[in-house]
Structures are given as structure tokens and as C-alpha cells.
Protein backbone atom coordinates (compact mmCIF):
# COMPACT_ATOMS: atom_id res chain seq x y z
CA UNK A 1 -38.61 6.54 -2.60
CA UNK A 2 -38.52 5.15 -6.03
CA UNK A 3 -35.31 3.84 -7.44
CA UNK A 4 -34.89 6.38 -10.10
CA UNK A 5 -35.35 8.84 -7.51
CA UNK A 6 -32.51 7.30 -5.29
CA UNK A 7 -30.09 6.83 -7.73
CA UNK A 8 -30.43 10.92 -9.26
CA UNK A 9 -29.45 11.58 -5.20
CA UNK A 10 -25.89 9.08 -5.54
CA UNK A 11 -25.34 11.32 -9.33
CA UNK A 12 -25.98 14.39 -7.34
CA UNK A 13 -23.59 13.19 -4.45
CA UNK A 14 -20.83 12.32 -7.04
CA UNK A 15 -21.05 16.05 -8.51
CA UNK A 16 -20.94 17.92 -4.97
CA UNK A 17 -17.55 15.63 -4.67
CA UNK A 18 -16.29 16.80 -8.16
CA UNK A 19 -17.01 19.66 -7.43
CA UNK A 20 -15.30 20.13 -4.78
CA UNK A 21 -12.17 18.50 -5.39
CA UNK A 22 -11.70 21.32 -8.00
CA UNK A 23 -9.45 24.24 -7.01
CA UNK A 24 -10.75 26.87 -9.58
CA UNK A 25 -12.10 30.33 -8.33
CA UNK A 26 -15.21 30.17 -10.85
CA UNK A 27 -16.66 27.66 -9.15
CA UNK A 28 -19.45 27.77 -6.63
CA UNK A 29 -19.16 26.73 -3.11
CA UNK A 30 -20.13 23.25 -2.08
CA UNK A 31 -21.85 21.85 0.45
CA UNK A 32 -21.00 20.85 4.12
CA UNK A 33 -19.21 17.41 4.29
CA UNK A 34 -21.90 16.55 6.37
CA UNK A 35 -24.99 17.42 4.60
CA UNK A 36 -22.86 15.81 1.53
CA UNK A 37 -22.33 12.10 3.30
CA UNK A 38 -26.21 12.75 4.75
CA UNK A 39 -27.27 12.05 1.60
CA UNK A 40 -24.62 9.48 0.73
CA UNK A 41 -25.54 7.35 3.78
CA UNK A 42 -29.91 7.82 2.47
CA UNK A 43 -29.23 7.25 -1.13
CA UNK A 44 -27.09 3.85 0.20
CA UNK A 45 -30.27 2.23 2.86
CA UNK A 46 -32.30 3.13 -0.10
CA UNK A 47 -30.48 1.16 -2.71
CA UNK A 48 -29.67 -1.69 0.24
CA UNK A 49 -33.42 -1.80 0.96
CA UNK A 50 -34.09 -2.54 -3.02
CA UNK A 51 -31.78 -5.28 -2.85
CA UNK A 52 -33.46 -7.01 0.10
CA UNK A 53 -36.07 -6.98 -1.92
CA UNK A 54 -34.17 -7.79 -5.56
CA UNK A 55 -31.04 -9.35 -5.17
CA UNK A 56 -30.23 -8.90 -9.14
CA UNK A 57 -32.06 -5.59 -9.68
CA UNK A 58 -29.29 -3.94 -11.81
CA UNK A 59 -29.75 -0.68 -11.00
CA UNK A 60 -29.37 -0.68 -7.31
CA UNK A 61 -26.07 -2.68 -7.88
CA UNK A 62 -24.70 -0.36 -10.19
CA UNK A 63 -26.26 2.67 -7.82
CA UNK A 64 -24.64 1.55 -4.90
CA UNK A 65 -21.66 0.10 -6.20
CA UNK A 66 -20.58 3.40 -7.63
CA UNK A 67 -21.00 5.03 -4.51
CA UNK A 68 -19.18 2.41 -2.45
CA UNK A 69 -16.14 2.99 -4.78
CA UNK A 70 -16.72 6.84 -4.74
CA UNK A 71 -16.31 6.28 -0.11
CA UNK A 72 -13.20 4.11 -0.90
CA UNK A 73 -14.49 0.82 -0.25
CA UNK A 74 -13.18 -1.33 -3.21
CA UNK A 75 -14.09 -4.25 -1.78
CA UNK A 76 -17.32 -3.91 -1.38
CA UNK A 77 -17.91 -2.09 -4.48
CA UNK A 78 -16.16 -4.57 -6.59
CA UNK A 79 -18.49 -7.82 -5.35
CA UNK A 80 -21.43 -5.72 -6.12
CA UNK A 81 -19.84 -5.22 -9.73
CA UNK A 82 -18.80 -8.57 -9.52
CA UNK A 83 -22.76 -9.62 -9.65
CA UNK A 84 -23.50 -7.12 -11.63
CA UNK A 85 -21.46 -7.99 -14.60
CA UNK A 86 -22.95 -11.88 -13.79
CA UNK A 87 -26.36 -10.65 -15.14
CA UNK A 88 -25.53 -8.18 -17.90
CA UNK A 89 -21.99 -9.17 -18.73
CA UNK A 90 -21.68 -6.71 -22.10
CA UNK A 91 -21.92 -3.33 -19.76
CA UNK A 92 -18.37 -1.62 -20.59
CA UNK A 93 -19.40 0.89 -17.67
CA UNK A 94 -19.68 -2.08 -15.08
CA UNK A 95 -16.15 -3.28 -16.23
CA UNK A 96 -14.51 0.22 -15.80
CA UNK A 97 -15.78 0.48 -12.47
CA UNK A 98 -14.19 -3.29 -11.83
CA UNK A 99 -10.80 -2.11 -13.34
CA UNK A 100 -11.25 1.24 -10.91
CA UNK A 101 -11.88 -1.52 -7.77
CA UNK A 102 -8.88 -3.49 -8.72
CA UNK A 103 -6.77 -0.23 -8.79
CA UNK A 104 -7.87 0.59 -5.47
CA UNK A 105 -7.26 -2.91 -4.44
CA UNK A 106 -3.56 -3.38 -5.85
CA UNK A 107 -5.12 -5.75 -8.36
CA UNK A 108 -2.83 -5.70 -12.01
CA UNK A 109 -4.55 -8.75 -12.96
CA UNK A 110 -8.14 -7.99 -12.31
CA UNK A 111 -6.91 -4.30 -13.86
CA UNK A 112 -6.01 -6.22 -17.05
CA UNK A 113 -8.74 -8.56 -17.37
CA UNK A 114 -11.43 -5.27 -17.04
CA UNK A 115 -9.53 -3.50 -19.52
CA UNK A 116 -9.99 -5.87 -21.91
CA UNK A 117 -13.51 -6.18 -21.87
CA UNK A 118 -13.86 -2.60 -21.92
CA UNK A 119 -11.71 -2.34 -24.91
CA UNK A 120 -13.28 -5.10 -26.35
CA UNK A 121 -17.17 -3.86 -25.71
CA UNK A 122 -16.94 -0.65 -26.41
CA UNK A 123 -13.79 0.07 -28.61
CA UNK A 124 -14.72 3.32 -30.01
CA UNK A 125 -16.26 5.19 -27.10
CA UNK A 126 -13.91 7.91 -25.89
CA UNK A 127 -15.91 9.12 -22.58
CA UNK A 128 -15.39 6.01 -20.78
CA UNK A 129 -12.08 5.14 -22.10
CA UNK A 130 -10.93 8.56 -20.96
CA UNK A 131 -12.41 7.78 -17.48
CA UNK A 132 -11.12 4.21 -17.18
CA UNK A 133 -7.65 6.03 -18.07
CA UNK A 134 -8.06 8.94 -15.60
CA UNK A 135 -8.52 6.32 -13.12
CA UNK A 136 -5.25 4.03 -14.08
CA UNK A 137 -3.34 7.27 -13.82
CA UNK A 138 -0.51 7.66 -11.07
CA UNK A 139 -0.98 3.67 -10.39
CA UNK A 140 1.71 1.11 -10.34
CA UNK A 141 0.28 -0.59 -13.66
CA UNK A 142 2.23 0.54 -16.03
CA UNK A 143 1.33 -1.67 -19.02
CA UNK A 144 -2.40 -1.52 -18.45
CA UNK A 145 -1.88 2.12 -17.94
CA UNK A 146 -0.02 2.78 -21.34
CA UNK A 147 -2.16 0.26 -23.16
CA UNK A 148 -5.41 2.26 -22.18
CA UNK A 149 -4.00 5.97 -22.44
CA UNK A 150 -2.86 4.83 -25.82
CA UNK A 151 -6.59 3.96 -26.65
CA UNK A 152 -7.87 7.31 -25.77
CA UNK A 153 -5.36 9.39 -27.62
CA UNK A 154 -5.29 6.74 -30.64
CA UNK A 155 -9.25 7.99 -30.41
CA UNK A 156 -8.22 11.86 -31.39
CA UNK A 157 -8.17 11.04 -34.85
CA UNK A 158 -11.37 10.70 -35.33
CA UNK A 159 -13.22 13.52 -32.98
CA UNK A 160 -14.79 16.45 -33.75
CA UNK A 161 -13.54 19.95 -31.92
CA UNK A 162 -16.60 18.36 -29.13
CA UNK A 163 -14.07 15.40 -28.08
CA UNK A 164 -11.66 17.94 -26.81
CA UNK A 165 -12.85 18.84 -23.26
CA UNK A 166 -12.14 14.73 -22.76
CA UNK A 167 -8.52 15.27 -23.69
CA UNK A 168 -8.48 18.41 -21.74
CA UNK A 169 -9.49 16.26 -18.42
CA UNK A 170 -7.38 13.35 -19.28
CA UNK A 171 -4.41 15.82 -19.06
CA UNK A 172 -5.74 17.21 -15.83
CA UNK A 173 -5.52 13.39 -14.08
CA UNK A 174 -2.32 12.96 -15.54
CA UNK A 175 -1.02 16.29 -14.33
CA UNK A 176 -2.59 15.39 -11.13
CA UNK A 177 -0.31 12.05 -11.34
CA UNK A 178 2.50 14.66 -12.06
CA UNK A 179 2.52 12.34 -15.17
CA UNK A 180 3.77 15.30 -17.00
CA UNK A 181 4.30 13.77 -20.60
CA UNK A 182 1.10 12.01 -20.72
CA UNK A 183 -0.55 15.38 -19.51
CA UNK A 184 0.97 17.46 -21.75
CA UNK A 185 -0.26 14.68 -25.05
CA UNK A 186 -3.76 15.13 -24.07
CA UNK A 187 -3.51 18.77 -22.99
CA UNK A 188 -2.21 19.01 -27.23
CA UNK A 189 -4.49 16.80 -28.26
CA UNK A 190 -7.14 19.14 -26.72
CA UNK A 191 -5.77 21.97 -28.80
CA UNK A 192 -5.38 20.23 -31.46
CA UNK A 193 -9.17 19.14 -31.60
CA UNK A 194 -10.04 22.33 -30.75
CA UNK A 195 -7.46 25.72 -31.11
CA UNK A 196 -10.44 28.16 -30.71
CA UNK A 197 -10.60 27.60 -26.93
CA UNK A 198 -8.30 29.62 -24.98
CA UNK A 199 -8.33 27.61 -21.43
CA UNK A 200 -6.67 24.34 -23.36
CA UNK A 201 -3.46 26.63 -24.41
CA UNK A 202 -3.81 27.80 -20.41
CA UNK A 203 -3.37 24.46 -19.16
CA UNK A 204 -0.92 23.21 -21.29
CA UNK A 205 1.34 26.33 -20.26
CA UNK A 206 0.94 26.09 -16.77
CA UNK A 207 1.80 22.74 -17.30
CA UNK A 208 4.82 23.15 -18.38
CA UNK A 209 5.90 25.96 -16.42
CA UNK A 210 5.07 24.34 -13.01
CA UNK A 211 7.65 21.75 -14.71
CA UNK A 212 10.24 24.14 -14.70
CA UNK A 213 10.10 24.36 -18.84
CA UNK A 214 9.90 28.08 -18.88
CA UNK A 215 10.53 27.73 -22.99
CA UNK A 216 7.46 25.86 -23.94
CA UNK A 217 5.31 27.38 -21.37
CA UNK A 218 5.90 31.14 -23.19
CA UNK A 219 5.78 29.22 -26.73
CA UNK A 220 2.34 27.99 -25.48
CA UNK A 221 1.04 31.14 -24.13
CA UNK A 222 2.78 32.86 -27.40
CA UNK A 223 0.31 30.55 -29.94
CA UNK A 224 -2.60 31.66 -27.33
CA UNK A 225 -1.99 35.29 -27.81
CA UNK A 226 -1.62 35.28 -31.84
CA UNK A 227 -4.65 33.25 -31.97
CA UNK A 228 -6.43 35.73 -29.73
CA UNK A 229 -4.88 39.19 -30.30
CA UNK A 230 -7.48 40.91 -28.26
CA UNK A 231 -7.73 38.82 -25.73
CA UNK A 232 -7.09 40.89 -22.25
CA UNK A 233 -7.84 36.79 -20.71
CA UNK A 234 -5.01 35.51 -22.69
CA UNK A 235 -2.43 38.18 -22.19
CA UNK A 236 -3.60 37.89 -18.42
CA UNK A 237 -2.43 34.52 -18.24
CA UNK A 238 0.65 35.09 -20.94
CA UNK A 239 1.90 36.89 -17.68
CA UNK A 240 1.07 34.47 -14.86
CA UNK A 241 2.84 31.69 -16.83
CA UNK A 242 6.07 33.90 -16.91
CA UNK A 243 4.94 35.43 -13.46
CA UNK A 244 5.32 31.22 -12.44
CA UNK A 245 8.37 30.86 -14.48
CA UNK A 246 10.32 33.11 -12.67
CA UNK A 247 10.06 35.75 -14.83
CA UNK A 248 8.42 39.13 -13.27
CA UNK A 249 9.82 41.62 -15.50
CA UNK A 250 8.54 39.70 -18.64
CA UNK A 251 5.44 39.32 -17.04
CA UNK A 252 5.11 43.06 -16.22
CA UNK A 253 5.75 43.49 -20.17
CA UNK A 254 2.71 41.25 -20.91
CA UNK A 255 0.90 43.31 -18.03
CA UNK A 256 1.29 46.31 -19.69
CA UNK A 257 0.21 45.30 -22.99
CA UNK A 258 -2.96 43.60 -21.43
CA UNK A 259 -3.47 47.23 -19.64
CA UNK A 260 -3.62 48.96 -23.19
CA UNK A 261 -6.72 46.49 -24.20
CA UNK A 262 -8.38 47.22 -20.62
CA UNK A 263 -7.04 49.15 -17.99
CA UNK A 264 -9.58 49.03 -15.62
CA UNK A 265 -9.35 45.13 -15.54
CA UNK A 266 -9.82 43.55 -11.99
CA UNK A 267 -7.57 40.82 -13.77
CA UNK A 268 -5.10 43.50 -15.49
CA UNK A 269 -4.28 44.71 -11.61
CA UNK A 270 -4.68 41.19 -10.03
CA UNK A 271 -1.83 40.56 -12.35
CA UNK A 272 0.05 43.41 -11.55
CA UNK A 273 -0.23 43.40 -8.16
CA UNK A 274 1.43 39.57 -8.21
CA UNK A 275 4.36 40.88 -10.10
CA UNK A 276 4.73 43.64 -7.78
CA UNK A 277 4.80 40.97 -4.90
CA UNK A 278 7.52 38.76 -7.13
CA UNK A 279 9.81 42.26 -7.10
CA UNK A 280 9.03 42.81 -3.00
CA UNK A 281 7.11 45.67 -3.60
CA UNK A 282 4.90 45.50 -1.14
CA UNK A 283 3.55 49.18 -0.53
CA UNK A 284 2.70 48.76 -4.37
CA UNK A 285 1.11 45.08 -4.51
CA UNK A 286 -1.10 46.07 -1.40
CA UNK A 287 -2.32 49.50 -3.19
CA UNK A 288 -3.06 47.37 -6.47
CA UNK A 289 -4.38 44.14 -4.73
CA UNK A 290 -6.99 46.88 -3.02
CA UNK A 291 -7.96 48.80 -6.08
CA UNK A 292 -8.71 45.26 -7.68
CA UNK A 293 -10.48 43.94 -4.61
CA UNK A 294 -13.06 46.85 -4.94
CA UNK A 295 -13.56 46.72 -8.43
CA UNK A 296 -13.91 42.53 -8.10
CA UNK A 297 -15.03 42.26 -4.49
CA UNK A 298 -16.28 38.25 -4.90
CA UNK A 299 -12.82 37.44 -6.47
CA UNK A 300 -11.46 35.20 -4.22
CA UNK A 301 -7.78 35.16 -5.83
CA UNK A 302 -7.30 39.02 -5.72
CA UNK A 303 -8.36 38.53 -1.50
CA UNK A 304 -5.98 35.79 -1.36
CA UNK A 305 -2.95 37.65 -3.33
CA UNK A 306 -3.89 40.95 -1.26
CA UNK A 307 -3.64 38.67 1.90
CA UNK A 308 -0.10 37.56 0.78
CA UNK A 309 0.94 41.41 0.49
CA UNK A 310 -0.13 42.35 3.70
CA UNK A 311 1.29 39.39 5.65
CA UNK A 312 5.01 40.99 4.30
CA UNK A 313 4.53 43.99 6.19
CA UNK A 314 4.64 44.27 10.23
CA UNK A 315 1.31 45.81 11.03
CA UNK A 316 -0.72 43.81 7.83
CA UNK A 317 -1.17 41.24 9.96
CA UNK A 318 -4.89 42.04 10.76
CA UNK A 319 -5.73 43.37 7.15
CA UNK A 320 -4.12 39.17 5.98
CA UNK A 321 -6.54 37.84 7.90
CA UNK A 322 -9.16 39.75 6.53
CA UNK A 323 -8.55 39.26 3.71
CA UNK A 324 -7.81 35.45 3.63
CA UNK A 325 -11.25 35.10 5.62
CA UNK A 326 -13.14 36.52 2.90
CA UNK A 327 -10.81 34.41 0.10
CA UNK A 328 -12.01 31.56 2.29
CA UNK A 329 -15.80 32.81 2.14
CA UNK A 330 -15.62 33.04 -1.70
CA UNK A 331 -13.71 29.65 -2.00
CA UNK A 332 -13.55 27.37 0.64
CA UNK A 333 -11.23 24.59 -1.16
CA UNK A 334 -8.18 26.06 -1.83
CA UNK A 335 -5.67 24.62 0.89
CA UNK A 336 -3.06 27.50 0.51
CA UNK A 337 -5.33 29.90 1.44
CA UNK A 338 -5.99 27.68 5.38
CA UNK A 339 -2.02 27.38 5.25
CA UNK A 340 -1.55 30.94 5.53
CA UNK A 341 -4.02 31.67 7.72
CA UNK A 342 -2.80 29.01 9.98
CA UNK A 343 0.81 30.59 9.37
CA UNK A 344 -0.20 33.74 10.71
CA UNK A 345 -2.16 32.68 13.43
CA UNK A 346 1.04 30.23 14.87
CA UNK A 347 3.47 32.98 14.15
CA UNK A 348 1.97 36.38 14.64
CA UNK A 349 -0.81 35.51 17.36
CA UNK A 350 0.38 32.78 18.60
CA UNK A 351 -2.93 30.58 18.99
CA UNK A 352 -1.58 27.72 18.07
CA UNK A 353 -5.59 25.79 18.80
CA UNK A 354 -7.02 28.26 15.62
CA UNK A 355 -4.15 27.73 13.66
CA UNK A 356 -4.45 24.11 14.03
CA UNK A 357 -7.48 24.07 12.65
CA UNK A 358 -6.44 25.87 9.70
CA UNK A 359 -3.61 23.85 9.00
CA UNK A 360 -5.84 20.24 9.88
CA UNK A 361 -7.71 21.95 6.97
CA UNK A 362 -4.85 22.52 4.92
CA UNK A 363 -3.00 18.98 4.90
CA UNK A 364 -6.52 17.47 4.49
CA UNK A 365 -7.10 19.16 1.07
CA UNK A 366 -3.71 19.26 0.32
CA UNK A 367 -2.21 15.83 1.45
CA UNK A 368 1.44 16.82 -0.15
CA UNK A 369 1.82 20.24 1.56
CA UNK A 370 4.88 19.73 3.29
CA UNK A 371 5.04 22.68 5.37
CA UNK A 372 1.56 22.89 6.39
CA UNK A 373 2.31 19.09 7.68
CA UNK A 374 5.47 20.20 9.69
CA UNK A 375 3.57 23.31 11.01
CA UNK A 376 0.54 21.18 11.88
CA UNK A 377 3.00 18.81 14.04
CA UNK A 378 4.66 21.95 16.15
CA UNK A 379 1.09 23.40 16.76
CA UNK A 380 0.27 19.98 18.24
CA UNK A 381 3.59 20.21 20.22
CA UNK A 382 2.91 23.83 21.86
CA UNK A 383 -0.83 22.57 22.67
CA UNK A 384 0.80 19.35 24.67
CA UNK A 385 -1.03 17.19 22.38
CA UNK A 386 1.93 14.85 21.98
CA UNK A 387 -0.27 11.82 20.76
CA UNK A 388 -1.70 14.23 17.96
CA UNK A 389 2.15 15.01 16.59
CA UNK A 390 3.55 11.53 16.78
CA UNK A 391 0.17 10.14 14.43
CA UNK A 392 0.51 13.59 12.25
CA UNK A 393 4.54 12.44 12.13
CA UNK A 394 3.94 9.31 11.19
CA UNK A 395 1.14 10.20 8.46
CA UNK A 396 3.34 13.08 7.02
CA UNK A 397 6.31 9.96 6.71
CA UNK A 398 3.79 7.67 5.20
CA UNK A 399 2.92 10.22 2.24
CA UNK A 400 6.76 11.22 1.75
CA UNK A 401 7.58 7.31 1.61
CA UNK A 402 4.74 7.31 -1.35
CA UNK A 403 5.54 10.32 -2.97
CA UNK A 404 9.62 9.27 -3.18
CA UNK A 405 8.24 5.57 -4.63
CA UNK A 406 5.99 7.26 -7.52
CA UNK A 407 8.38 9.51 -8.21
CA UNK A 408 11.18 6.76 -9.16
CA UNK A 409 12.35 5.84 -12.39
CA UNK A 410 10.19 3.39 -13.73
């Protein structure tokens, strides 16, 4: 297989796992994790076998490398940097991937010294400042952190409305960080750039109201809708951003207007049906959750939110799973959807072996679900598989430790 060749297969594993770390219902289904690390393991012998055969062929260490940092494994990643950067020291893209090493590793100083040379070979190029900053974010470097993030945003100035979708996914690995104010600088900076796309008002709303700043959020969401007056999208998620702040009955105002512009919306009723959950009006959500599934039957949200109805009434239980089966067909990432259906298979059926497979699913996509955790560690209790619980304990500790340490002032 020819180099070129083996490296397009270690790009096309890196987009299967971007891909599916992303929790949105538009996008397509991934791969297997097996037929996905298949091909990491080929595209790896393949670049190993090139360097047998050229220790300082650049492309196989820059090949491999990446994908050794993509698995986790700094270390090795970073040497094969480390000679990279020995034979072409003036590629920027080899020092961000040493300053993404020396993150992993608990490195400041090799952090610092990468930055540098990436600010210092390629000052003005905002994709891979923007990357090297996504990858800083939520670490313990705080001045390397604010020194780069400053870069990118000092970079605004200068774009065109294209530079936007870089600020918009700066303030997604921020928000990821729950880094809110550095989030919610990009996520403006994306408007800014460009105020003709609706999604960057979206995220900067749900932003905020996930924050608990209801004010903002509908101030947001309020700039969306003027901008778009005819926008059923935009007065769709107007309402889910009050619908998250705690506010149903302004939501269900906002519903009502978006059901003037299209009534027959799956969106319009997906809506709807939420608020109606929000009030505890389940006969109602689960009528309106049923007319949208048939109108949008490969909408994974309305199957999960119809799920959710049905689980609140004593004989749903059957109709929940159905329906969070078919959510799970549609979109196999999203780790709320394996919570629930591990939920109702501890509580209502009581096989506690399916439902801990639904809930292994749900901590491992969702590493700071609480309750899925504590669920996970009674299933292993009623299946006598006290080893299991004590290491599930221990790992649910572990993440609380390192959630309550990021989380203090700095």
C-alpha cells in the first residue's frame, strides 16, 4: 500500500472519531468501534513498516504520530514528533501536535515551549491556532491557555464571515471545558463574523441557559428571531432555550407563534410535546410526541422525547422502549438515551444483565453522568458481581475527585 494511500485511511479514522464524539441528531451513524480501530491498527503496521524502511520519512512520522496521540499514547506520539520536528523544524502543525503531547503528558513547560514556535511560525493562521487552543482547553495551564485563546480571538479582527465556523468550534471545546466565558467570546465572535447564520445565535443561547443565565439566553434567541422573522427553526429553538430555562409557559408562547408560520412542523410538535412533558401532561406529550413521530419517523429526538412521555405513565413501559430502541437506531451516541433504557430495564423489568449494558454504554459516552454511574454500580450489586461495583466505585470517585479539582477557583 502506498504511503499516500495509508495515511488518507489514519484522516479517514480521525473523522469516524469526530464524528462520533458529536451528539447532534443530523448526523449519520458511525461505524463499529471495531471496524473503526481495524483500520487504526492497518493504517499504523503500514506507517511502522515505512519507517523500517525510512527512519526520517516525514510523512509516516507525522501519519503515525497523529494517530498515536488520537489512541492516547502521548508518549509515543510525542518522540515521533520529537524526530519529526529534528528534520523539518519550521512545521507549526508538528509543534501543535507536541504542545497536544505535553498536555496529555502534564507537561507546562514542553506546552510553553510548542506554543511558542507555533506562534512564532505561523502567527497569522487561525485554523491551527484554534486547534492548538481547543486542545489547551479544560487543562491545568492556565497561562499558556490564555496566551493562545487570546491569539485566536485577537485573530477575529481580521476574518471574513468564512473564519466564523473556527470561532464557533473554539466555543464548543470551551463549553466542553465548561469554560463558560471563553465559550461564550468565541460563540460572539462567531456571530459577530457572521450574524446571517442562525446555529451560532443557537449555541450561544444554549450556552448560556445550561449556565443558569436565563436573561441572556432569551436576549440571544431574541436577536435570532428579529434577524430571522420567518424562521419556524429559530422560533423552534427560541422555545427550547426557555423550555431549558425553566420556562414552559414562555416557551409554549414561542410554540404557538412558530405554529402560525408552520403548523404541520415535525419540529413545531416536537416542541410542543416537550413543553407538555415540562407541565406533566403526559396524555398530551404522548399524543403530540406520536403525531410528530409519524410525520418525522427518522427523527431520533422526537423517539427519544416520546420515550420520556411514555416512561411517566404505568403501562408505557413497553411503548419507552420502543421508542428509545428506535432513538438508538437513528443515533447511536447519545448517552441519555442508553441511561433510560437502562433505567427502565433495572426498574420496571428488573434485568438488571440488559440494563447493565445500557448503562456500561451510558457512563462510557458520558463519563460525568452521575446517575447512570450509581445505577451501573447497584446493577453490578443485584448480578453478585461485587468485583465489577467496587472498580465502577472507585472509577465513578476518580472522575468526581477531577471534576471537584477543575471546577475550583483558579
Amino acid at each position: 500500500m502506498k504511503l499516500r494511500v495509508v495515511l488518507a485511511l489514519a484522516v479517514a479514522c480521525l473523522a469516524v472519531v469526530c464524528l462520533a464524539n458529536g451528539n447532534s441528531y443530523s448526523h449519520p451513524r458511525p461505524r463499529s468501534g471495531q471496524n473503526e480501530q481495524a483500520g487504526r491498527e492497518a493504517a499504523k503496521r503500514q506507517l511502522s513498516q515505512v519507517l523500517e524502511r525510512d527512519a526520517k520519512n516525514k510523512e509516516a512520522l507525522f501519519g503515525l504520530g497523529r494517530l498515536m496521540a488520537d489512541e492516547g499514547d502521548f508518549a509515543s506520539a510525542r518522540a515521533l514528533f520529537a524526530r519529526y520536528v529534528v528534520i523539518s523544524p519550521a512545521e507549526p502543525a508538528a509543534w501543535a501536535y507536541l504542545m497536544r503531547c505535553a498536555v496529555g503528558e502534564d507537561d507546562p513547560k514542553g506546552a510553553a515551549d510548542a506554543q511558542r514556535q507555533i506562534e512564532n511560525l505561523a502567527p497569522a493562521n487561525l485554523g491551527l491556532h484554534t486547534q492548538a487552543a481547543c486542545w489547551l482547553a479544560g487543562s491545568a495551564f492556565h497561562d499558556v491557555t490564555d496566551k493562545e485563546f487570546g491569539l485566536v480571538m485577537a485573530l477575529a479582527r481580521s476574518q471574513t464571515s468564512g473564519g466564523s465556523l473556527w470561532f464557533s468550534r473554539l466555543g464548543q471545546c470551551y463549553e466542553l471545558a465548561k469554560d463558560t466565558s471563553r465559550a461564550a467570546r468565541a460563540f460572539q465572535a462567531a456571530i459577530d463574523l457572521d450574524p446571517d447564520t442562525e446555529s451560532h445565535y443557537f449555541r450561544l443561547a444554549h450556552l448560556f441557559a445550561r449556565e443558569g443565565l436565563a436573561g441572556p439566553a432569551s436576549e440571544t434567541m431574541a436577536r435570532a428571531v428579529a434577524h430571522y422573522p420567518h424562521s419556524v427553526v429559530a422560533r423552534v429553538e427560541a422555545g427550547s432555550i426557555e423550555l431549558e430555562a425553566g420556562n414552559p409557559e414562555r416557551a409554549l408562547e414561542i410554540q404557538r407563534q412558530a405554529a402560525t408560520l408552520d403548523p404541520q412542523s415535525p419540529a413545531v410538535l416536537s416542541l410542543l410535546g416537550r413543553i407538555q412533558l415540562a407541565l406533566r401532561r403526559y396524555p398530551e406529550a404522548i399524543a403530540t410526541l406520536e403525531q410528530a413521530a409519524k410525520l418525522a419517523p427518522a427523527d431520533a429526538g422526537i423517539h427519544f422525547y416520546a420515550g420520556q412521555a411514555w416512561m411517566k405513565t404505568e403501562q408505557g413501559t413497553q411503548r419507552a422502549l420502543e421508542h428509545f430502541k428506535r432513538s438508538l437506531e437513528l443515533d447511536a451516541n447519545r448517552a441519555s438515551t442508553y441511561y433510560w433504557l437502562g433505567s427502565l430495564y433495572f426498574y420496571r423489568k428488573n434485568d438488571y444483565r440488559i440494563a447493565t449494558q445500557y448503562l456500561e454504554q451510558a457512563v462510557g459516552r458520558s463519563p460525568d453522568m452521575e446517575a447512570a454511574h450509581q445505577m451501573l454500580i447497584q446493577s453490578y450489586k443485584r448480578l453478585g458481581e461485587d468485583e465489577k461495583a467496587a472498580r465502577q466505585l472507585r472509577r465513578y470517585q476518580e472522575i468526581v475527585q477531577q471534576r471537584t479539582k477543575a471546577e475550583a477557583p483558579k
